[in-house]
N, C-alpha and C. Protein backbone atom coordinates (compact mmCIF):
# COMPACT_ATOMS: atom_id res chain seq x y z
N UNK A 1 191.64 123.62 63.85
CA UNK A 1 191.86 122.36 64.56
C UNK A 1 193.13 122.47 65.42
N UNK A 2 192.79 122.30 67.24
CA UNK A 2 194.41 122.10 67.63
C UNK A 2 195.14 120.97 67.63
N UNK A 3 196.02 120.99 68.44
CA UNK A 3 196.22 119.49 68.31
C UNK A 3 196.20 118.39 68.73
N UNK A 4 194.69 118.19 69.75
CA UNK A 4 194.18 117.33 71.03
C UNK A 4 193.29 117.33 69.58
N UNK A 5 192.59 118.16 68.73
CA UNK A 5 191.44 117.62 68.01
C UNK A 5 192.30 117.00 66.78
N UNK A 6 193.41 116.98 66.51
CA UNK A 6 193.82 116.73 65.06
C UNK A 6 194.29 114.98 65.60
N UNK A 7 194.91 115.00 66.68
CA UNK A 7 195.43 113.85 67.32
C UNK A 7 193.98 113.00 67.49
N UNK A 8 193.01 113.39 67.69
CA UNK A 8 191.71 112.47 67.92
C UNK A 8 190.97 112.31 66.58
N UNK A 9 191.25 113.13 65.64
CA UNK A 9 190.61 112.81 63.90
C UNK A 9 191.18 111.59 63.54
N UNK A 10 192.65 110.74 63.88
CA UNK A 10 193.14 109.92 63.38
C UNK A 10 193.01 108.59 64.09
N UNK A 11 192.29 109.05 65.30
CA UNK A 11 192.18 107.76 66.15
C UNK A 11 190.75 106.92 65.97
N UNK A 12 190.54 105.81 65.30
CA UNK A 12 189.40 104.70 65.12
C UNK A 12 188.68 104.58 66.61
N UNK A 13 187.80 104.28 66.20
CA UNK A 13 186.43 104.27 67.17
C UNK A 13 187.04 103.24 68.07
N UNK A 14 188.05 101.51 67.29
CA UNK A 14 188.24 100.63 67.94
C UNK A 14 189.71 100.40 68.55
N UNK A 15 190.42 101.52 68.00
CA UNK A 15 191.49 101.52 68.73
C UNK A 15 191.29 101.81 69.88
N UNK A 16 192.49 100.90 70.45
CA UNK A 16 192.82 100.57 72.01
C UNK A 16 193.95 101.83 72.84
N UNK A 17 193.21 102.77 73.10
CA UNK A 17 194.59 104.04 73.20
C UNK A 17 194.97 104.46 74.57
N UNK A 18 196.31 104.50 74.26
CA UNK A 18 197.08 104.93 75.45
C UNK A 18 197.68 105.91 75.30
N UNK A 19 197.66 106.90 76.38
CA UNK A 19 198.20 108.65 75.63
C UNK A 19 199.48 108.68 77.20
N UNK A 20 200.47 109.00 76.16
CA UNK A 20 201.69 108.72 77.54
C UNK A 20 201.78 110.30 77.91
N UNK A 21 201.57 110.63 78.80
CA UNK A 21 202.65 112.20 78.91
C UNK A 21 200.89 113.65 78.91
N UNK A 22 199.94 112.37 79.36
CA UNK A 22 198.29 112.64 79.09
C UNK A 22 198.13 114.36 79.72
N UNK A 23 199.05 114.81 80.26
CA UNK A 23 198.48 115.85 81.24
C UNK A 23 197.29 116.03 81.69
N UNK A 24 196.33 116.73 81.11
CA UNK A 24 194.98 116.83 82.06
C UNK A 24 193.63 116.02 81.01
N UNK A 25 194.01 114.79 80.65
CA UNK A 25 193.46 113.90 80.28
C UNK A 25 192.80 114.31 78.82
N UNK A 26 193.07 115.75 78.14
CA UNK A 26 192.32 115.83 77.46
C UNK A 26 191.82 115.49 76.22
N UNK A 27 192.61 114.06 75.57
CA UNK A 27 192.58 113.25 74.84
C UNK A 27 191.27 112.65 75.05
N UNK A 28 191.85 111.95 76.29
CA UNK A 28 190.76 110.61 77.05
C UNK A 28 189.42 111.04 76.92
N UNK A 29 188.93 112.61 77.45
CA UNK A 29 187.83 113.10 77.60
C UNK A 29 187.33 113.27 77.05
N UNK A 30 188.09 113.34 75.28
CA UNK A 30 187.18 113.64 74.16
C UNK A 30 186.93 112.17 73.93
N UNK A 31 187.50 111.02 73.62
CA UNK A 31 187.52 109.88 73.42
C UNK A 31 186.20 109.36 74.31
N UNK A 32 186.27 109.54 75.37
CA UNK A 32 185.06 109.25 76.20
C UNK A 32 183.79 109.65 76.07
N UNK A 33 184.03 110.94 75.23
CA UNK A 33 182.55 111.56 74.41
C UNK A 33 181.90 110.75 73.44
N UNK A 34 182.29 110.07 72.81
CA UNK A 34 182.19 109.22 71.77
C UNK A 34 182.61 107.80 72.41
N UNK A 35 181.82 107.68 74.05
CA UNK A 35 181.65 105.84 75.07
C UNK A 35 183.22 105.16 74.12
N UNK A 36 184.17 105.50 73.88
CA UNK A 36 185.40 105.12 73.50
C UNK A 36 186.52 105.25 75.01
N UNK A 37 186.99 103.65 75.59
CA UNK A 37 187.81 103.80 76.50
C UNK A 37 188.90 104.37 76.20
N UNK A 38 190.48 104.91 77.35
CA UNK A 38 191.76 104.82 76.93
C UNK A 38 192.03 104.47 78.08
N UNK A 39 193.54 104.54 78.45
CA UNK A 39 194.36 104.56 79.36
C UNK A 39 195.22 105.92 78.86
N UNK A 40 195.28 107.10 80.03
CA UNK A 40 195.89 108.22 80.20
C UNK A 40 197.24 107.78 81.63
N UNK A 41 198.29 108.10 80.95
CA UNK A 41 199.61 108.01 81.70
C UNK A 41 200.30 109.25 81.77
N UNK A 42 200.69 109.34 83.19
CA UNK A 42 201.59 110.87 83.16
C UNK A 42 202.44 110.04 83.96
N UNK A 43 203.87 110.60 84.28
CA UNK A 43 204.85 110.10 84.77
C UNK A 43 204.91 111.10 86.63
N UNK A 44 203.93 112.20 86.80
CA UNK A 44 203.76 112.97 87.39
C UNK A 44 202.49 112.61 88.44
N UNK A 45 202.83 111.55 89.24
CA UNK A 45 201.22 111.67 90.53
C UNK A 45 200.60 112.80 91.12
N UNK A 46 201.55 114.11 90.74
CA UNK A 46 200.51 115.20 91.31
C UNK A 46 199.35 115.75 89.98
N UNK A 47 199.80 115.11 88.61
CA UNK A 47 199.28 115.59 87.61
C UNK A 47 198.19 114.47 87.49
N UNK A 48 197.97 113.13 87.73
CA UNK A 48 197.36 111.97 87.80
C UNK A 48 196.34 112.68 89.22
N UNK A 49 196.48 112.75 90.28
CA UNK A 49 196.08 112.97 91.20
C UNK A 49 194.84 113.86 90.86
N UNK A 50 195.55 114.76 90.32
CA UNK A 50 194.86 116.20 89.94
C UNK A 50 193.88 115.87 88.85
N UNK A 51 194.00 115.17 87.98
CA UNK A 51 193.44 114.62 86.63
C UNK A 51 192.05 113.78 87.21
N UNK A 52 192.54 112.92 88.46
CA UNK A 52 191.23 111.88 88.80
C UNK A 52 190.49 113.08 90.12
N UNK A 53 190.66 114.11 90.53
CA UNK A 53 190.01 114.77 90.98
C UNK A 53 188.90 115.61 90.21
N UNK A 54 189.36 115.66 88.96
CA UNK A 54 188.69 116.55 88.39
C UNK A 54 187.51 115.86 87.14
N UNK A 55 188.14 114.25 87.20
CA UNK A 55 187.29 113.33 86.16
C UNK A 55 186.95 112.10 86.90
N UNK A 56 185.61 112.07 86.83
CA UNK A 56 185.02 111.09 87.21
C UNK A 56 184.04 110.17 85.70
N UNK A 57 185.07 109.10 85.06
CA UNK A 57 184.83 108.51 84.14
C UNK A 57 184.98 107.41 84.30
N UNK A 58 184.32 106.13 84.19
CA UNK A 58 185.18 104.65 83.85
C UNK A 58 185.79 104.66 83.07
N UNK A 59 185.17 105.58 81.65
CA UNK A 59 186.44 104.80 80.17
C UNK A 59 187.62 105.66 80.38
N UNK A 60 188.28 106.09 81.40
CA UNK A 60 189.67 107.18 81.54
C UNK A 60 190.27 106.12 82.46
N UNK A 61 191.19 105.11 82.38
CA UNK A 61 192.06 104.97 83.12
C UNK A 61 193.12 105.68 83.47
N UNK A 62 193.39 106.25 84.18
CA UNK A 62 194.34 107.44 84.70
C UNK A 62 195.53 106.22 85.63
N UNK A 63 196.67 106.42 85.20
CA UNK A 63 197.97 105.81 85.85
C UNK A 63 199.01 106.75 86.05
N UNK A 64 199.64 106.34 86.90
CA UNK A 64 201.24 107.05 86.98
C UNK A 64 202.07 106.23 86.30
N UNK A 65 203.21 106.56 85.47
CA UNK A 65 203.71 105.41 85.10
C UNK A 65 204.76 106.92 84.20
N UNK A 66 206.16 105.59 84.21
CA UNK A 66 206.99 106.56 83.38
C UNK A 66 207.31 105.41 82.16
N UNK A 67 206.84 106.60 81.20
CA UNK A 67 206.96 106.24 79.77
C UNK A 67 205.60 105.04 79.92
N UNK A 68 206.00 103.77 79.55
CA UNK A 68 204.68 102.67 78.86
C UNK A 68 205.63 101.31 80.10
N UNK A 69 205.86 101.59 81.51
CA UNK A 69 206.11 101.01 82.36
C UNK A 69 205.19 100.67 83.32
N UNK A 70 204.26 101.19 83.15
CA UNK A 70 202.89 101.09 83.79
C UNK A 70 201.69 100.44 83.02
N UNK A 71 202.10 99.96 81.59
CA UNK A 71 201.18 99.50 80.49
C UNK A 71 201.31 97.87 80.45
N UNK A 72 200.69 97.34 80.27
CA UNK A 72 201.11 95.52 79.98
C UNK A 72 200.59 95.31 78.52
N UNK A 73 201.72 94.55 78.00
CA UNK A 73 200.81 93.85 76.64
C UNK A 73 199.50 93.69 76.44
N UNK A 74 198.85 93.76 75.36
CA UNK A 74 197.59 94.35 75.15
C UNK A 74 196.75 94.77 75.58
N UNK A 75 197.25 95.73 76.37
CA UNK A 75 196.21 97.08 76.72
C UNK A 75 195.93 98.05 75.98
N UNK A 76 197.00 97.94 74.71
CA UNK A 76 196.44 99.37 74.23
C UNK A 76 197.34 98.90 72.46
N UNK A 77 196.83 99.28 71.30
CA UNK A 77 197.60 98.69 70.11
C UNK A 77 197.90 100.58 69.59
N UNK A 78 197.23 101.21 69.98
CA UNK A 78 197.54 102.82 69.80
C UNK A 78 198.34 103.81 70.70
N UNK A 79 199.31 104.55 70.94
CA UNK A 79 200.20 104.98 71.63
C UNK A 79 200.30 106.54 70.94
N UNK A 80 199.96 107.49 72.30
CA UNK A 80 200.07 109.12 71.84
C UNK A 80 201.00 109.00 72.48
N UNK A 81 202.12 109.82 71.95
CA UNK A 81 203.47 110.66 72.16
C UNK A 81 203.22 111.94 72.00
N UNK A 82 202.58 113.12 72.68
CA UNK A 82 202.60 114.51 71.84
C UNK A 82 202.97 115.64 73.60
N UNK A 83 203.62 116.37 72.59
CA UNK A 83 204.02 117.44 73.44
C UNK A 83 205.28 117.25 74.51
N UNK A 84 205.74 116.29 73.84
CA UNK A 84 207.66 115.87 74.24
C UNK A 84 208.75 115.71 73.24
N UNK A 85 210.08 115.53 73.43
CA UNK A 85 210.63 116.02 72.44
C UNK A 85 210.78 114.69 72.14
N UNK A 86 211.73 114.61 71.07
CA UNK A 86 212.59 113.27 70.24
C UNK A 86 212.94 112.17 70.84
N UNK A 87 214.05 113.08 71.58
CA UNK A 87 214.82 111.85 72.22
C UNK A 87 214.08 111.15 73.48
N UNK A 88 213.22 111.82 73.73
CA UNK A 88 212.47 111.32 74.86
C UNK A 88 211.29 110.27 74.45
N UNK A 89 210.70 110.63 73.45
CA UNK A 89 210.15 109.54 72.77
C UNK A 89 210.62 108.32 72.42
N UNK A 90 211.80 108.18 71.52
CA UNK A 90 212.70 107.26 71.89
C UNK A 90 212.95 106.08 72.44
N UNK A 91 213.14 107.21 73.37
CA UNK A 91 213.69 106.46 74.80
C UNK A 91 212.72 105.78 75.45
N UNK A 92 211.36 106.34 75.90
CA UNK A 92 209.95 105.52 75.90
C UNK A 92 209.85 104.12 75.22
N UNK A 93 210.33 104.28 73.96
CA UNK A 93 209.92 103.19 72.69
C UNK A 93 211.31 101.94 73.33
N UNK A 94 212.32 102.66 73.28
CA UNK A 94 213.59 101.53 73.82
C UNK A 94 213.40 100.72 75.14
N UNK A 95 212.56 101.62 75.79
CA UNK A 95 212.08 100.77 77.02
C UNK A 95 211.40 99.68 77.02
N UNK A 96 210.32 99.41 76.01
CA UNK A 96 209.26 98.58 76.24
C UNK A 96 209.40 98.10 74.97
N UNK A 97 208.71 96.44 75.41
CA UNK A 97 208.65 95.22 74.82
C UNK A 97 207.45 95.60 73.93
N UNK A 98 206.22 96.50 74.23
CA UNK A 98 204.81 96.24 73.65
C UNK A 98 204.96 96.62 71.77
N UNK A 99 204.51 96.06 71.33
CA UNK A 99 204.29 96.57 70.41
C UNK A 99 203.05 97.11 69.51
N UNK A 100 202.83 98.40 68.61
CA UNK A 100 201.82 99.14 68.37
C UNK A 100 201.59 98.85 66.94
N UNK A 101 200.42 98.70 66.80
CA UNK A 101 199.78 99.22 65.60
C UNK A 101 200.03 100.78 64.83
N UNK A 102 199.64 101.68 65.64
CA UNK A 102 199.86 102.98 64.99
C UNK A 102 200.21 103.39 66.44
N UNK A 103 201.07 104.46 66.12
CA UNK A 103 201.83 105.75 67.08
C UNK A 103 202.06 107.06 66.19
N UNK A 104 201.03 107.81 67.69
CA UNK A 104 200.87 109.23 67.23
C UNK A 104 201.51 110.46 67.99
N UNK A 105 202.73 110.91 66.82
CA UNK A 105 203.73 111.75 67.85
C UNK A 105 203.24 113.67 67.60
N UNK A 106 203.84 114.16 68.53
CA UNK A 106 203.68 115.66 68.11
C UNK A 106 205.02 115.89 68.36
N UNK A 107 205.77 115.67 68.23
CA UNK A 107 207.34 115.97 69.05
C UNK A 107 207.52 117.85 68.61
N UNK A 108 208.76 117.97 69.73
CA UNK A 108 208.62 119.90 69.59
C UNK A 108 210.29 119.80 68.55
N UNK A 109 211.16 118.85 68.29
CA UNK A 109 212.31 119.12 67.50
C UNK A 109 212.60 117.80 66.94
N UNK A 110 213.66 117.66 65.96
CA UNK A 110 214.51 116.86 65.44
C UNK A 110 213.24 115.92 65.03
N UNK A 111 212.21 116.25 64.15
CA UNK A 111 211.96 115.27 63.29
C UNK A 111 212.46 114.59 62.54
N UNK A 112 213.42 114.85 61.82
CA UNK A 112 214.26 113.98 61.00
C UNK A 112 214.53 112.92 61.69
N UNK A 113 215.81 112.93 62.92
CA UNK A 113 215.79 111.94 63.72
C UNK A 113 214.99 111.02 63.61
N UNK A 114 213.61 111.54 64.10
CA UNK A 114 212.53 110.89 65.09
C UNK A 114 212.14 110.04 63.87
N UNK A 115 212.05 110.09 62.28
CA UNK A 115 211.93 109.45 61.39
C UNK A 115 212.59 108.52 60.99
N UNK A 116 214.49 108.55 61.42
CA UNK A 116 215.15 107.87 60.89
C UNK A 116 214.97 106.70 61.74
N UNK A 117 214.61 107.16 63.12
CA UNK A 117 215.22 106.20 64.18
C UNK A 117 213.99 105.39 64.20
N UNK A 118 212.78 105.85 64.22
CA UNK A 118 211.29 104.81 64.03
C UNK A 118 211.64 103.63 63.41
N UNK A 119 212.36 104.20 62.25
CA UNK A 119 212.24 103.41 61.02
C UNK A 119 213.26 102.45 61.89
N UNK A 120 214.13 102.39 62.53
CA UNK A 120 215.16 101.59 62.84
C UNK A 120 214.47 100.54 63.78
N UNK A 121 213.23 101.05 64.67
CA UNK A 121 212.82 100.36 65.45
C UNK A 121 211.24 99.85 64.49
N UNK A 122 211.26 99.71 63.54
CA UNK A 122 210.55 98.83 62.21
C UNK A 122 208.94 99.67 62.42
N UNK A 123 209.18 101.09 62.85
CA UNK A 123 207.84 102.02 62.23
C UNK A 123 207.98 102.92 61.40
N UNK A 124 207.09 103.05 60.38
CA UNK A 124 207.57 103.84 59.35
C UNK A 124 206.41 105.13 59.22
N UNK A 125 206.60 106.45 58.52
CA UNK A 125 205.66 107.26 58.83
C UNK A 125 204.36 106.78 57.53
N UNK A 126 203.28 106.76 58.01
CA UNK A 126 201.81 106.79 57.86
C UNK A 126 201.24 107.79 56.84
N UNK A 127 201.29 108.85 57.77
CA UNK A 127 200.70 110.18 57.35
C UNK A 127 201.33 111.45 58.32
N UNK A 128 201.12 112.34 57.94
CA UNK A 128 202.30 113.91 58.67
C UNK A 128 200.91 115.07 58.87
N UNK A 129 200.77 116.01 59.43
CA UNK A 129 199.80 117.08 59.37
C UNK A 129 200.07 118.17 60.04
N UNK A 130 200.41 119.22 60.04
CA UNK A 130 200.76 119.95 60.01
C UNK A 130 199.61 121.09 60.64
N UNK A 131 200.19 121.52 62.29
CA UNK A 131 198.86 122.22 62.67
C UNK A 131 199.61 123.38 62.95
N UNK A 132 198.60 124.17 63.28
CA UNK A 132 198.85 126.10 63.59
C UNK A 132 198.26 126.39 64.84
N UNK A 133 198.85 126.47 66.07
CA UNK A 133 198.15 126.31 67.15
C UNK A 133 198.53 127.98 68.04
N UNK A 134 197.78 128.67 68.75
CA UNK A 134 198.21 130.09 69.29
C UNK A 134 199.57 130.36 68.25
N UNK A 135 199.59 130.71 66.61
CA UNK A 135 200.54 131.12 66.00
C UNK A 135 202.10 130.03 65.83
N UNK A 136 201.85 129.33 66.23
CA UNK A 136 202.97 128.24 66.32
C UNK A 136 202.49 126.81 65.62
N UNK A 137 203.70 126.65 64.50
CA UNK A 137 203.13 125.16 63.65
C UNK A 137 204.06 124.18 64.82
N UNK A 138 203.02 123.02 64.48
CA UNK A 138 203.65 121.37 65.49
C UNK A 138 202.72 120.29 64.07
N UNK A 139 204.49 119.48 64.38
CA UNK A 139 204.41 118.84 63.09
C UNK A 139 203.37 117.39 63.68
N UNK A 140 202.66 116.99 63.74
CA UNK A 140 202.17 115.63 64.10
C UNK A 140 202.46 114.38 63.10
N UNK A 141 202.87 112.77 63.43
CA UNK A 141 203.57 112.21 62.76
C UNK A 141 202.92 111.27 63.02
N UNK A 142 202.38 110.61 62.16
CA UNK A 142 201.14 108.82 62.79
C UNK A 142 202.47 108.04 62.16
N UNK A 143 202.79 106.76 62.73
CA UNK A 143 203.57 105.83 62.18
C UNK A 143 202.84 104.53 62.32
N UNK A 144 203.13 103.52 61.66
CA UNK A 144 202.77 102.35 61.08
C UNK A 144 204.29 101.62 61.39
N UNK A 145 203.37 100.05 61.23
CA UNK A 145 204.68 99.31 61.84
C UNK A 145 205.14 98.76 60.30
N UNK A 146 206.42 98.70 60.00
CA UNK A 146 207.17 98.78 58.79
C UNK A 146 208.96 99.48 58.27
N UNK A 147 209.00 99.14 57.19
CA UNK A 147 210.45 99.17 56.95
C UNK A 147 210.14 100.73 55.82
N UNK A 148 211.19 101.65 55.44
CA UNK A 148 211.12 102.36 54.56
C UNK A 148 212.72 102.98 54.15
N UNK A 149 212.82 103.26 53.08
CA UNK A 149 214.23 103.68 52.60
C UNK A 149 214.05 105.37 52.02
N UNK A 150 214.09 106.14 52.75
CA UNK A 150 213.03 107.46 52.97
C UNK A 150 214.86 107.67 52.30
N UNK A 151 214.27 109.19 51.72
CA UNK A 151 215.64 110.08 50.93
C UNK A 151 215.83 111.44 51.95
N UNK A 152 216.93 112.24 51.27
CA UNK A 152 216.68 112.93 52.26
C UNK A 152 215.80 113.93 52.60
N UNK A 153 215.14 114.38 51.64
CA UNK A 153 214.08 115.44 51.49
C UNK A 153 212.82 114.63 52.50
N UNK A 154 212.32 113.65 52.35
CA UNK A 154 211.60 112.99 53.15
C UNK A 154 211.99 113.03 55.04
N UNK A 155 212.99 112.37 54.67
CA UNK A 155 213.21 112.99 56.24
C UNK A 155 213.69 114.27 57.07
N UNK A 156 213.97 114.96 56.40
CA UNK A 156 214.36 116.67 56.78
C UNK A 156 213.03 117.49 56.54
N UNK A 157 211.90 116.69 55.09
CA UNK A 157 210.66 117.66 55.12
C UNK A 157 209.44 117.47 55.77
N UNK A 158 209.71 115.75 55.68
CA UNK A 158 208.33 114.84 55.86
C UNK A 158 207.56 114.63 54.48
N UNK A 159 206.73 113.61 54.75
CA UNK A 159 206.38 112.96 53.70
C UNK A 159 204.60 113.07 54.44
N UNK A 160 203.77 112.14 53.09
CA UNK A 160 202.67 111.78 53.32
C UNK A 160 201.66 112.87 54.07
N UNK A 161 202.02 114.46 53.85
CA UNK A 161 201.27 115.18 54.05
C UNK A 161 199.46 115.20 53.72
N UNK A 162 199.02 114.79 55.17
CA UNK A 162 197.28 115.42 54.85
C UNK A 162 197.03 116.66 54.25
N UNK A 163 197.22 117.55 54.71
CA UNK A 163 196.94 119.16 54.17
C UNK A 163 198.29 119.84 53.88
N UNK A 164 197.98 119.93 52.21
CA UNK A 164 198.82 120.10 51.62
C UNK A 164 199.09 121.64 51.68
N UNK A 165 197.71 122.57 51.57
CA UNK A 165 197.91 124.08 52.03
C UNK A 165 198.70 124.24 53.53
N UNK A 166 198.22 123.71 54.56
CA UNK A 166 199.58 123.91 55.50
C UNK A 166 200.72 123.37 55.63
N UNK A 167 200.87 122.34 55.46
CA UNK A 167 202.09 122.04 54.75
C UNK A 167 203.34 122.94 54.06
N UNK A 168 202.54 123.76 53.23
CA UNK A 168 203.18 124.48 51.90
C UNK A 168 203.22 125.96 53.21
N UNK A 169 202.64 126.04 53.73
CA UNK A 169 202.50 127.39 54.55
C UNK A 169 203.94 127.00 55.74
N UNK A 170 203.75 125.86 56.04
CA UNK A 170 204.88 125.25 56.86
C UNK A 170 206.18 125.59 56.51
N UNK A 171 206.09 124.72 55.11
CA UNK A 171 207.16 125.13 54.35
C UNK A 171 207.55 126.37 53.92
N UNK A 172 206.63 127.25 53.81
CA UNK A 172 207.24 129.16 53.62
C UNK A 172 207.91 129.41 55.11
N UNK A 173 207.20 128.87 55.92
CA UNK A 173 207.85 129.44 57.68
C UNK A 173 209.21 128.74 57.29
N UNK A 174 209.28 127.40 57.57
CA UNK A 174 210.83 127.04 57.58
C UNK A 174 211.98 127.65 56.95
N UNK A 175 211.53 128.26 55.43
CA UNK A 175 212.37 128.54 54.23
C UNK A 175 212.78 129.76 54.98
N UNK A 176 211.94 130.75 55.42
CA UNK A 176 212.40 132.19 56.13
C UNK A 176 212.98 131.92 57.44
N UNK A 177 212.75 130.73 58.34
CA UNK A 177 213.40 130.49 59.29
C UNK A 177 215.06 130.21 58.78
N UNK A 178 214.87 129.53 58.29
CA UNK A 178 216.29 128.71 58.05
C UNK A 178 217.36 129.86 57.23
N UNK A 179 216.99 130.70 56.16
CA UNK A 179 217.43 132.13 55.72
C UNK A 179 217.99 132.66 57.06
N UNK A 180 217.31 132.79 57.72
CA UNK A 180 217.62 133.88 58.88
C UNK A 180 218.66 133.33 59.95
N UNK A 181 218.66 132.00 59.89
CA UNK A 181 219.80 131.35 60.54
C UNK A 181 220.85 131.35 59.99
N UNK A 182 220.84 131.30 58.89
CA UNK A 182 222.34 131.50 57.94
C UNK A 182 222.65 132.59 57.80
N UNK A 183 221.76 133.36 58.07
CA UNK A 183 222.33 135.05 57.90
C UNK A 183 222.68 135.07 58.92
N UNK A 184 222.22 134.63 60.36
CA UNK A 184 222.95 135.45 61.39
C UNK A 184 224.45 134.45 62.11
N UNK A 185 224.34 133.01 61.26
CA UNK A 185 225.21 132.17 61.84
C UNK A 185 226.14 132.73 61.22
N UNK A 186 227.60 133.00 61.91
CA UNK A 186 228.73 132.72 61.54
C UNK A 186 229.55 131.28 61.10
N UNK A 187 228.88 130.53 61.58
CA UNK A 187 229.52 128.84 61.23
C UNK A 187 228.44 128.62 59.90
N UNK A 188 229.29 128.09 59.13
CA UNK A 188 228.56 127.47 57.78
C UNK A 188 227.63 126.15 58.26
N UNK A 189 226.58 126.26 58.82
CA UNK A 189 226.02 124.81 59.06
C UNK A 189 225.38 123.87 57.53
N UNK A 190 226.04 123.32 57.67
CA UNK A 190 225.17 122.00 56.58
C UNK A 190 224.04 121.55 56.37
N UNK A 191 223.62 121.44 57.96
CA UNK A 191 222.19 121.00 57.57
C UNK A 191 221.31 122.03 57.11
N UNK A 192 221.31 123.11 57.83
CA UNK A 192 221.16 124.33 57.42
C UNK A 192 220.80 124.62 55.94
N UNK A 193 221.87 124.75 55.35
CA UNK A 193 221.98 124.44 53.87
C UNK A 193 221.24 123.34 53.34
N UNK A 194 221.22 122.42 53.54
CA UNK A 194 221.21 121.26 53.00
C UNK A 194 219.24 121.64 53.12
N UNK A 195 218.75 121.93 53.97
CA UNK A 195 217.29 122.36 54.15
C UNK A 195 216.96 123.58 53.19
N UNK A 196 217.58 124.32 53.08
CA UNK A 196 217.10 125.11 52.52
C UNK A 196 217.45 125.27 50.80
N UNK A 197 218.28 124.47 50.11
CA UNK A 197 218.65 124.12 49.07
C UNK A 197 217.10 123.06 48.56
N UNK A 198 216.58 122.05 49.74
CA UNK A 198 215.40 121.47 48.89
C UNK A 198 214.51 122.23 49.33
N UNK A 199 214.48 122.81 49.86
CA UNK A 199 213.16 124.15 50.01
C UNK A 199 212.79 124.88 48.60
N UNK A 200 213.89 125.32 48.31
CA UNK A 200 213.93 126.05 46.72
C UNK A 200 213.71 125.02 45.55
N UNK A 201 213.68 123.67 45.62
CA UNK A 201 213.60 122.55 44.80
C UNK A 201 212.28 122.69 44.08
């Protein structure tokens, strides 16, 4: 499974979805296989441009729009975030008034963050899954709207894992990643430590 199909296993027949950052629609197109509308947003009109040249659909609304500035209140109660980082997600979310039912991130760093700070803006994580895509894991993160008092292992590991075998395979990559950073760092990093101390837990 990559992660255009793992991102569409979690999405309901009746959710209302908006995929920000859509590149070549390929969310929408599967969604549209299954007579399911979205709205696809890129912040890029040569990538929109290029996207409605190549798809001729009603259920694909294709927009330019940066971040969910191009979206109006209830157009959409589902929101993809995948294949941008943290802070940029964020920053999307700080922009706009709308609020979601479920949001589905793939971010490429600082999950922890991206957990603490949801939670600050009253979404809490759902479920986590863990994919293997051309040799490279990407953590995917569904959130729910809600409060949570997450520890720290939760937010440095993630929580609410679907597949627990990759997951655990996740977790062998990190444990040898994070080894190898401390071996070659000269600065004692903490977090560093601090990851790899509940790794061995």
């Amino acid at each position: 499974m990559n992660r255009i199909e793992a991102i569409y296993s979690l999405i309901d027949i009746n959710d209302k979805v908006v995929d920000v950052g859509c590149d070549q629609a390929k969310l929408s197109i599967m969604l549209a296989s299954r007579s399911q509308s979205s709205i696809a947003c890129d912040i890029s009109e040569k990538v929109i441009n290029k996207a409605k040249s190549n798809i001729n659909n009603e259920l694909i609304d294709l927009r330019v729009s940066n971040g969910l500035s191009n979206v109006k209140e209830g157009e959409a109660d589902t929101l993809v975030l995948a294949g941008i980082g943290t802070h940029t997600i964020l920053e999307i979310l700080n922009n706009t008034n709308i609020r979601f039912k479920k949001i589905i991130t793939i971010s490429n760093n600082y999950h922890d963050i991206l957990r603490e700070r949801m939670n600050k803006l009253n979404y809490i994580v759902d479920k986590e899954l863990i994919i293997k895509e051309n040799n490279k894991y990407y953590n995917l993160i569904m959130f729910k709207k809600g409060n949570k008092n997450y520890n720290r292992k939760e937010l440095l590991l993630g929580l609410n894992h679907i597949d627990k075998n990759m997951y655990n395979n996740y977790l062998n990559y990190l444990n040898e990643k994070y080894l190898k950073i401390k071996e070659c760092s000269k600065n004692n990093n903490l977090k560093v430590n601090e990851i790899i101390k509940l790794l061995s837990e």
